[in-house]
C-alpha atoms as a PDB file:
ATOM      1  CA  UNK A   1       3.160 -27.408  11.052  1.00  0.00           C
ATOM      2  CA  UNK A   2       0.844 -24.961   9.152  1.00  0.00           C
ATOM      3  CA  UNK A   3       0.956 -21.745  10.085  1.00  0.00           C
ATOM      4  CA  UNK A   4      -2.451 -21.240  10.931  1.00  0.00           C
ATOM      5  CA  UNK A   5      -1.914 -24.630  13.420  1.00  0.00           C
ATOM      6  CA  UNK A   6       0.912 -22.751  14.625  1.00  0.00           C
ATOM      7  CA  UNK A   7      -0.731 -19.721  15.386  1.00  0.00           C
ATOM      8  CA  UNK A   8      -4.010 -21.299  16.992  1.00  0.00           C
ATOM      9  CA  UNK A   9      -1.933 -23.836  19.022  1.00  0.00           C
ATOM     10  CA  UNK A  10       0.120 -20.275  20.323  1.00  0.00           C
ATOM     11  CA  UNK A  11      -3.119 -18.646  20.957  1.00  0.00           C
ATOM     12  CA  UNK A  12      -3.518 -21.549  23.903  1.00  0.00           C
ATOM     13  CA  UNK A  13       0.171 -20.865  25.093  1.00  0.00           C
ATOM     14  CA  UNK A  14       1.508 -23.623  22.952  1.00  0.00           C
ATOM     15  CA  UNK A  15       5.231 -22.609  23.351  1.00  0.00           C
ATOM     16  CA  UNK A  16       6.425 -25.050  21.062  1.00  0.00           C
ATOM     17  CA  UNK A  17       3.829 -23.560  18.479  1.00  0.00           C
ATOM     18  CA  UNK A  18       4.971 -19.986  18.869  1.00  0.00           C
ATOM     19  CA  UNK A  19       8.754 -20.899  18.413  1.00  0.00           C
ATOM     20  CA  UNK A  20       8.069 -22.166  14.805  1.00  0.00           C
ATOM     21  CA  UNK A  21       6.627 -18.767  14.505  1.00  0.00           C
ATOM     22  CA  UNK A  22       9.343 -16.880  15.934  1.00  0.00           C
ATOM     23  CA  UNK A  23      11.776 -19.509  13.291  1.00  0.00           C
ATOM     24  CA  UNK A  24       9.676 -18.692  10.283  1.00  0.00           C
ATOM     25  CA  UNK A  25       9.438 -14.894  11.040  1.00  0.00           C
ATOM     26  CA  UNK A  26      12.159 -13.748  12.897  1.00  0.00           C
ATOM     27  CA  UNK A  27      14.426 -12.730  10.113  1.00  0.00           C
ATOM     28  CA  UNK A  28      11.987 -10.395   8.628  1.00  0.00           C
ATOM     29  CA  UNK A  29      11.266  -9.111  11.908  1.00  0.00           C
ATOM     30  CA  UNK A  30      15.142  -8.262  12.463  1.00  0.00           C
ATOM     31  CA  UNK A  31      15.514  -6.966   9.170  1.00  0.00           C
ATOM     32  CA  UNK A  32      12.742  -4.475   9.663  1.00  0.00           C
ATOM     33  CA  UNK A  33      14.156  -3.161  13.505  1.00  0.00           C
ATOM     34  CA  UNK A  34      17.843  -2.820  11.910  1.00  0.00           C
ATOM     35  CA  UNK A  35      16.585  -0.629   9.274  1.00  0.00           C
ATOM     36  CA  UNK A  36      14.735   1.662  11.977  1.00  0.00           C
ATOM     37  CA  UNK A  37      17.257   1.434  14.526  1.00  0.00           C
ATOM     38  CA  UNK A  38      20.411   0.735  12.346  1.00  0.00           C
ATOM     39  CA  UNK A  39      21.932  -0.550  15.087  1.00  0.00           C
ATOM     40  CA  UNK A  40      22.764  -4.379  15.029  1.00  0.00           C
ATOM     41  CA  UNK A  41      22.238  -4.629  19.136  1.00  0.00           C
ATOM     42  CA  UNK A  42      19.394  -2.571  19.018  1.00  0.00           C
ATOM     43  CA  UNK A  43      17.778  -4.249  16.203  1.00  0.00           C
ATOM     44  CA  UNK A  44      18.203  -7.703  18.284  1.00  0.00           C
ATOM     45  CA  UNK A  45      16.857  -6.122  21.737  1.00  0.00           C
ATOM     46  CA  UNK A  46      13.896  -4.757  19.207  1.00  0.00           C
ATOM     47  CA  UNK A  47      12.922  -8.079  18.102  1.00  0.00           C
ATOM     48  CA  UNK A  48      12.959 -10.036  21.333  1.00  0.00           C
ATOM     49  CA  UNK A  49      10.440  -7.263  22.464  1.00  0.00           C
ATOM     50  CA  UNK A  50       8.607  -7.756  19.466  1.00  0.00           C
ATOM     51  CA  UNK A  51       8.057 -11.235  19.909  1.00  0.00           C
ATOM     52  CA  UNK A  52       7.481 -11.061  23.175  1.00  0.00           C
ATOM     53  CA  UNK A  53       5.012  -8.487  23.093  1.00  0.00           C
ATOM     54  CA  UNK A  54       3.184 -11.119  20.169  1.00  0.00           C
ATOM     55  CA  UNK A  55       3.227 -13.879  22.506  1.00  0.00           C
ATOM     56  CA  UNK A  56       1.495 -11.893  24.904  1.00  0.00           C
ATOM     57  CA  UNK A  57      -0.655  -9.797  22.751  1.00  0.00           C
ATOM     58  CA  UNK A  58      -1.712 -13.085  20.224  1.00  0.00           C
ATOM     59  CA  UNK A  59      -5.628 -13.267  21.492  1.00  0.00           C
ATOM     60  CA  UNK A  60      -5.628 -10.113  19.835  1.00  0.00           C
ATOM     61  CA  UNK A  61      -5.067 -10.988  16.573  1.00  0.00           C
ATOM     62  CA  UNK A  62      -8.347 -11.721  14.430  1.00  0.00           C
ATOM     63  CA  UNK A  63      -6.328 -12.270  10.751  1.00  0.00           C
ATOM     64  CA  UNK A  64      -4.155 -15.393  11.340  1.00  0.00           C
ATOM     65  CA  UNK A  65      -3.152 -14.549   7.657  1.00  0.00           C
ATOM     66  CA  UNK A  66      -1.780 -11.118   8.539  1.00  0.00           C
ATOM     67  CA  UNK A  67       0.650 -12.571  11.604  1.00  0.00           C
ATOM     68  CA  UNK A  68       4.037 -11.441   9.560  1.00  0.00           C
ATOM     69  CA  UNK A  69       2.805  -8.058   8.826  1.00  0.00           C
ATOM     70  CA  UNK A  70       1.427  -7.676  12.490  1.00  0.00           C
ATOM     71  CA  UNK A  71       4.625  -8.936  14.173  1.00  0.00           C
ATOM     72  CA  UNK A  72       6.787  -6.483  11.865  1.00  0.00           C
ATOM     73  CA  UNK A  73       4.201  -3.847  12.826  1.00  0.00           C
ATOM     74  CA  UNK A  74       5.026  -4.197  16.885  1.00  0.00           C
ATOM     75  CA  UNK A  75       8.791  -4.798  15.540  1.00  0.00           C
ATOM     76  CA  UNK A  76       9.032  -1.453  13.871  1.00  0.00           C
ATOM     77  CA  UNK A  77       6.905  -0.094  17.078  1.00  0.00           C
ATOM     78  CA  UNK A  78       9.570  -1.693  19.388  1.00  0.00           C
ATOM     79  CA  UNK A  79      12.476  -0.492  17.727  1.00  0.00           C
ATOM     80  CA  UNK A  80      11.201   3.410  17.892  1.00  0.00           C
ATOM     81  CA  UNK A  81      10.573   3.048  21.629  1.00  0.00           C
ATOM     82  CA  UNK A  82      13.766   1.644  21.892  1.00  0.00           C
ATOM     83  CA  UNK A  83      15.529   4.337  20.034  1.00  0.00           C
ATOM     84  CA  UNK A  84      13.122   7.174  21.473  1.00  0.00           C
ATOM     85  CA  UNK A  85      14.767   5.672  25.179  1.00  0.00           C
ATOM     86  CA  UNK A  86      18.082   6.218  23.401  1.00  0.00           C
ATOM     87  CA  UNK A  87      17.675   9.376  21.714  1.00  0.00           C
ATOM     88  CA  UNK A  88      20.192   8.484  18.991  1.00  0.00           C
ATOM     89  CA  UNK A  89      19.823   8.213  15.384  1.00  0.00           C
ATOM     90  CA  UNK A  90      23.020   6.586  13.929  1.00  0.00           C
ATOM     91  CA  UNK A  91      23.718   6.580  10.234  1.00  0.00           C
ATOM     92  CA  UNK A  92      24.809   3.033   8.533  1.00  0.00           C
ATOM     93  CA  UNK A  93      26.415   3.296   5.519  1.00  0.00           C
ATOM     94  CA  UNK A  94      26.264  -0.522   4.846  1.00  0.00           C
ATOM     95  CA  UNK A  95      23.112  -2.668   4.887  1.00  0.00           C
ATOM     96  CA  UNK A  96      23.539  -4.578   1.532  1.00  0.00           C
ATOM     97  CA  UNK A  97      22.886  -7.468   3.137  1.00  0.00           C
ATOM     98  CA  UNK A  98      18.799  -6.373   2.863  1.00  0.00           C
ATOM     99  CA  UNK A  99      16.226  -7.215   0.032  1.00  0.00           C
ATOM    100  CA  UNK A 100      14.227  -3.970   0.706  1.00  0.00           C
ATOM    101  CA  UNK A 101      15.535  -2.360  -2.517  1.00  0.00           C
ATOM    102  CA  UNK A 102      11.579  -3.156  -4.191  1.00  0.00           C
ATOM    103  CA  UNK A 103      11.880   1.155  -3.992  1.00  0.00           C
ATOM    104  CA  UNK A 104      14.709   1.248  -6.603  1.00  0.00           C
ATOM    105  CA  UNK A 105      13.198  -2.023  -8.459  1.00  0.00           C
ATOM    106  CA  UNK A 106      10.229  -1.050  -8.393  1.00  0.00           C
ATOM    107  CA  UNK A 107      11.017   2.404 -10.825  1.00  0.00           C
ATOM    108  CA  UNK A 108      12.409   0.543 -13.694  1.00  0.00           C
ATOM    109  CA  UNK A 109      12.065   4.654 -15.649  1.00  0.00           C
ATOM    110  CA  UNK A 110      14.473   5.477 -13.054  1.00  0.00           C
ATOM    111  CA  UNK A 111      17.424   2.828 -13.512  1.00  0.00           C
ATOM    112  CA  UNK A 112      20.268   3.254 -15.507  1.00  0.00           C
ATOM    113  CA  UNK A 113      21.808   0.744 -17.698  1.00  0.00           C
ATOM    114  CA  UNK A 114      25.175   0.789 -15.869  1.00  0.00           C
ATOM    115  CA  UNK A 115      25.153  -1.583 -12.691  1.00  0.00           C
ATOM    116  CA  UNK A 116      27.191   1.151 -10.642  1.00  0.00           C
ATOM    117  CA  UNK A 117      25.390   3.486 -11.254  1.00  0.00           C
ATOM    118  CA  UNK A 118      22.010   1.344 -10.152  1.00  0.00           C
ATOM    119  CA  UNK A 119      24.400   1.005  -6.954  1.00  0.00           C
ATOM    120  CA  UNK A 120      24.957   4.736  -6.377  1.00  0.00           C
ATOM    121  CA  UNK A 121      21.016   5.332  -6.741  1.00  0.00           C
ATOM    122  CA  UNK A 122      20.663   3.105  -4.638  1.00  0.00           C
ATOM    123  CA  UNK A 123      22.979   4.104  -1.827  1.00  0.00           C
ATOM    124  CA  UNK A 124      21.464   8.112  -2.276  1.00  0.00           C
ATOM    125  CA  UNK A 125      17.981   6.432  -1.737  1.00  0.00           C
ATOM    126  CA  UNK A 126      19.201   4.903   1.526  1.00  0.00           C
ATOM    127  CA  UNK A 127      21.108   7.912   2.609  1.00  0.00           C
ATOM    128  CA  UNK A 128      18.268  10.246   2.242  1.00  0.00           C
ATOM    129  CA  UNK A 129      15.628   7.727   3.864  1.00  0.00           C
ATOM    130  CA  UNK A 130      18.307   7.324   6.934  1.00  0.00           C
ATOM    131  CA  UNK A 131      18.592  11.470   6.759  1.00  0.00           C
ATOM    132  CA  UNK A 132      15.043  11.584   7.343  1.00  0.00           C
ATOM    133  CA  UNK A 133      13.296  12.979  10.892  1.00  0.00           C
ATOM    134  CA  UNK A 134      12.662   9.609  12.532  1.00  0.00           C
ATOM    135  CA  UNK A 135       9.007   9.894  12.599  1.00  0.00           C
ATOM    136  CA  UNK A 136       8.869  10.311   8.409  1.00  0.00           C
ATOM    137  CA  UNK A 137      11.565   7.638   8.405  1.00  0.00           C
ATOM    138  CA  UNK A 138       9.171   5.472  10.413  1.00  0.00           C
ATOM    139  CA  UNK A 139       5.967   5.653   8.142  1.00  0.00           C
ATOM    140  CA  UNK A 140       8.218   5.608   5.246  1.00  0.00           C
ATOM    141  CA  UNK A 141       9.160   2.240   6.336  1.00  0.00           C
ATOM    142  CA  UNK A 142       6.353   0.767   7.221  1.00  0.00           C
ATOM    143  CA  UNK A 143       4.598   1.988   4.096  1.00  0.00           C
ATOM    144  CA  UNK A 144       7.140   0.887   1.849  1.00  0.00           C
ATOM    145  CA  UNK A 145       9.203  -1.751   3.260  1.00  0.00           C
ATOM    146  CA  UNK A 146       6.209  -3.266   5.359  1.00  0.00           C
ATOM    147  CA  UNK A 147       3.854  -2.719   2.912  1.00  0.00           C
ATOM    148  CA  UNK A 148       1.097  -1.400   5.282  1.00  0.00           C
ATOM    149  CA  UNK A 149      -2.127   0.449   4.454  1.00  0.00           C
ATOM    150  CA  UNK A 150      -2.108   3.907   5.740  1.00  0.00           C
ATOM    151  CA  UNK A 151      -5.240   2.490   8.227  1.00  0.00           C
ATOM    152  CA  UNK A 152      -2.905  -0.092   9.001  1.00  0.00           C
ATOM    153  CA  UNK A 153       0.086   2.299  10.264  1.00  0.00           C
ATOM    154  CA  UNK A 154      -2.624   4.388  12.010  1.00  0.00           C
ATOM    155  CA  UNK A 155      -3.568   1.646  13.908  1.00  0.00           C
ATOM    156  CA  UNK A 156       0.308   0.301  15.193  1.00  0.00           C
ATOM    157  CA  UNK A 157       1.091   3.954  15.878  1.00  0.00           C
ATOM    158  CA  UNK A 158      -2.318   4.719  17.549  1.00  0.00           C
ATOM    159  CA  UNK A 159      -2.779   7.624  15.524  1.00  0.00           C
ATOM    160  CA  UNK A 160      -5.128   9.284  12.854  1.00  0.00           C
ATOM    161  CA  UNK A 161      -5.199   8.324   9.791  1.00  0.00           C
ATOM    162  CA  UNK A 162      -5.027  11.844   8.432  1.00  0.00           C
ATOM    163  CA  UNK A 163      -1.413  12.177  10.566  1.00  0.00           C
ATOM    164  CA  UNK A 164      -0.532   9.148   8.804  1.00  0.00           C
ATOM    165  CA  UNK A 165      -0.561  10.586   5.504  1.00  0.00           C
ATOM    166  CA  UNK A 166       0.419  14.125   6.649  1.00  0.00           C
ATOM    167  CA  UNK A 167       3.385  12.489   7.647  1.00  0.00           C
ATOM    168  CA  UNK A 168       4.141  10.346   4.287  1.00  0.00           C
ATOM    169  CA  UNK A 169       3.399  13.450   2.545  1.00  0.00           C
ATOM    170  CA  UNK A 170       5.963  14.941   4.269  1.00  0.00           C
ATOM    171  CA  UNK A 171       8.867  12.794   4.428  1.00  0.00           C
ATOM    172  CA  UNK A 172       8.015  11.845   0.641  1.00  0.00           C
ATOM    173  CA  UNK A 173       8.735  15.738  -0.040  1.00  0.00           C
ATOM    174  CA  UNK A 174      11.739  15.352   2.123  1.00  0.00           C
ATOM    175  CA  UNK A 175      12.913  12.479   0.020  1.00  0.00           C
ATOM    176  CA  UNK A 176      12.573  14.120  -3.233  1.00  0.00           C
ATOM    177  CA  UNK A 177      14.407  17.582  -2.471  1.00  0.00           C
ATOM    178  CA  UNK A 178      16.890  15.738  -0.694  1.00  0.00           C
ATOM    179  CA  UNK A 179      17.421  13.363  -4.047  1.00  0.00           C
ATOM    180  CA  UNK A 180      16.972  16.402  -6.120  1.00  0.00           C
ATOM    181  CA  UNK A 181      19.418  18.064  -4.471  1.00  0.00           C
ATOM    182  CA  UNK A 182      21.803  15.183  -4.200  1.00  0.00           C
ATOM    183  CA  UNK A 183      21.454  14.814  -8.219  1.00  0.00           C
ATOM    184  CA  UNK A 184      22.122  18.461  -8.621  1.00  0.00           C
ATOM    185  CA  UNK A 185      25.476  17.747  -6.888  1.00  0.00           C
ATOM    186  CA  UNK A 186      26.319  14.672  -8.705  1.00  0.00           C
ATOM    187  CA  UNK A 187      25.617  16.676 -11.771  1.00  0.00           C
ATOM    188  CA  UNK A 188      27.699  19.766 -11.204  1.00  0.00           C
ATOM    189  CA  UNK A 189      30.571  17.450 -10.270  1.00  0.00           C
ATOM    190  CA  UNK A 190      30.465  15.987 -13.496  1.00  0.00           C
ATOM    191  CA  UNK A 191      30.463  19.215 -15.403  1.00  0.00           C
ATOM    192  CA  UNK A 192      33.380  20.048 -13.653  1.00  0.00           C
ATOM    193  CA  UNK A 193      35.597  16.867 -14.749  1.00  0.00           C
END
């Protein structure tokens, strides 16, 4: 089944149709609530919300093309409701198991030849994202794991654009003291060996 089939057919409460969509999307939508709520329970209750909130909200949707990006959107809204309820931000240390490192790939000035030390970049990049106040770590997120137009995260978070990009700005400065700092670190512990 196509997914724009599958997506009309849900529109008219086609069960059937929506669970190939919740098949075809449902690891992406889980991968993007663990990385907000870094919480493998959470993450699950995060995207049954999600997808129930699709089912019920799918007349809305006028882009059948931008379903995955829409369902990640209420996903990543989901899982900060559920963590706002919660009022805990847990750190992870471990989430290899994700392809969201486009943010490390993507800065090829930035990599160094040796594999372990790609690694360790990595991991700092992770660490200061998680480090992050959760509404920077949010728009960070969807901006660069989601890929979302700062319109687009304006309208999932129902707020201004301008807040949207006050808050990237933000957290982006955030990010690069944080790695600035963490570098500093790295490199006065090497001066001392």
């Amino acid at each position: 089944m196509k997914l724009f089939t599958a997506i009309k057919r849900s529109k008219n409460k086609d069960s059937n149709a929506f669970q190939v969509l919740f098949e075809l999307f449902y690891s992406d939508v889980y991968k993007t609530s663990y990385f907000i709520t870094q919480d493998f329970s959470l993450a699950e209750d995060a995207t049954q919300e999600a997808f129930c909130k699709a089912f019920q909200k799918l007349d809305t949707l006028r882009e059948f093309n931008k379903f995955g990006s829409w369902i990640k959107t209420i996903a990543a809204r989901c899982a900060i409701d559920i963590m706002r309820k919660r009022q805990r931000f847990t750190v992870v240390e471990d989430f290899a198991q994700f392809s969201q490192d486009n943010y490390v790939n993507s800065l090829p000035q930035l990599l160094p030849e040796n594999e372990l030390e790609k690694n360790e970049l990595k991991s700092c990049i992770k660490r200061a994202i998680y480090d992050l106040n959760p509404i920077y770590r949010q728009v960070i997120v969807m901006k660069y794991f989601l890929n979302l137009t700062s319109q687009e995260i304006a309208d999932a978070l129902d707020l201004p654009v301008g807040t949207v990009k006050s808050r990237l700005f933000r957290a982006l400065k955030q990010l690069k003291i944080s790695l600035q700092d963490e570098n500093n670190s790295l490199a006065k512990e090497e001066s001392l060996q």
